[in-house]
Protein backbone atom coordinates (compact mmCIF):
# COMPACT_ATOMS: atom_id res chain seq x y z
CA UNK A 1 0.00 0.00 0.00
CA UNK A 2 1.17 3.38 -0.31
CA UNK A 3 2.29 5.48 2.02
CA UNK A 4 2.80 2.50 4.36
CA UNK A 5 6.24 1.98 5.71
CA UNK A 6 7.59 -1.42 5.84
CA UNK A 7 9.11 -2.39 9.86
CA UNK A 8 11.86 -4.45 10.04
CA UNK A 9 13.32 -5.62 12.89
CA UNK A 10 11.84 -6.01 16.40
CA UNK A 11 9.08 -3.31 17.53
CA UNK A 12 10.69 0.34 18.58
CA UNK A 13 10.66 1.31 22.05
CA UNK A 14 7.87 4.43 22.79
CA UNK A 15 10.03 7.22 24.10
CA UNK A 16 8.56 6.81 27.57
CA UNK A 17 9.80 2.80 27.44
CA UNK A 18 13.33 3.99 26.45
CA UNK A 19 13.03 6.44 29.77
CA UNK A 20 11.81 4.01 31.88
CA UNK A 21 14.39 1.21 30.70
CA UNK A 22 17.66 3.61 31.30
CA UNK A 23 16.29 4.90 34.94
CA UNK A 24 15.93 0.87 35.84
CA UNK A 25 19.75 0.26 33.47
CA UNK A 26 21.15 2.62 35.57
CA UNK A 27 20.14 0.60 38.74
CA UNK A 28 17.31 2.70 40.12
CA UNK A 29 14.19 1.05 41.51
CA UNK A 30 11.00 0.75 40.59
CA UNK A 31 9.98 3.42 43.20
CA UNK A 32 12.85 5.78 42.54
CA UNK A 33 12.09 5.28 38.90
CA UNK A 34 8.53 6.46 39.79
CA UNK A 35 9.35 9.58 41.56
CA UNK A 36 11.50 11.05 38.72
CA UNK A 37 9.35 10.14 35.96
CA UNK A 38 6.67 11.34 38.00
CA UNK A 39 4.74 8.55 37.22
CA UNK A 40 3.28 5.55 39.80
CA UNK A 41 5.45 2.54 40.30
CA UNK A 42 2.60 0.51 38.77
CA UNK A 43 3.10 2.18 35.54
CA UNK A 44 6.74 1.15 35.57
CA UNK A 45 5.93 -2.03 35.74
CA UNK A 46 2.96 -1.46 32.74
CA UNK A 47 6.01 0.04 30.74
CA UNK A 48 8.58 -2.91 31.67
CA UNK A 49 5.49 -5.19 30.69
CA UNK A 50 5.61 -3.52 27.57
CA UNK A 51 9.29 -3.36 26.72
CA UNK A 52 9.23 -6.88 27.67
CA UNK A 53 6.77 -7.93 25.49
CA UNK A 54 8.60 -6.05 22.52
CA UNK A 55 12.04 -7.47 23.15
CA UNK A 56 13.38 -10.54 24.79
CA UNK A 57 14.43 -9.07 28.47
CA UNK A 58 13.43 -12.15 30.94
CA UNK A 59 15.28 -11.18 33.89
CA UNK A 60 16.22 -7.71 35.11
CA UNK A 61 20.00 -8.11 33.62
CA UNK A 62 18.69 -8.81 30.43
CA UNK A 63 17.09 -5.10 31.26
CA UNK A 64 20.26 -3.91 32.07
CA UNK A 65 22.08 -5.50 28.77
CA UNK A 66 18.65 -3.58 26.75
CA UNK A 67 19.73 -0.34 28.16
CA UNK A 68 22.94 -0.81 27.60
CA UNK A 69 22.52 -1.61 23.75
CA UNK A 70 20.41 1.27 23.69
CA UNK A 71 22.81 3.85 24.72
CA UNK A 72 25.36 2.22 22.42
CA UNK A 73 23.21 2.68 19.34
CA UNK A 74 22.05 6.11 20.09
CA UNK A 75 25.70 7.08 20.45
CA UNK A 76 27.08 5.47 17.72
């Protein structure tokens, strides 16, 4: 169809996901994560949910190893 853009690869992140994801990379908890989003600790969790959901992240170190990758590709 026109106008309609092909995706390739896995789903993006929303902005808010790629927030949420470096606060919890950087080691900050759910709570703290909360507070300076400014945003409840459930909806962490609905945003982790998410990111999960969108990329293989299991465990919080594969969270970590997420972040990680995403700093390196916006930097690179």
């Amino acid at each position: 169809m026109p106008g309609r853009s092909v995706q390739t690869g896995p789903p993006r992140l929303s902005p808010r996901e790629r927030q949420v994801l470096t606060h919890i990379g950087a080691g900050l908890t759910y709570h703290q994560t909360a507070r300076r989003l400014g945003i409840s600790v459930h909806t962490v969790g609905t945003y982790l949910r998410r990111i999960r959901a969108k990329r293989p992240a299991p465990t919080l170190a594969d969270l970590v190893r997420l972040s990680i990758n995403q700093d390196a590709s916006r930097s690179g």
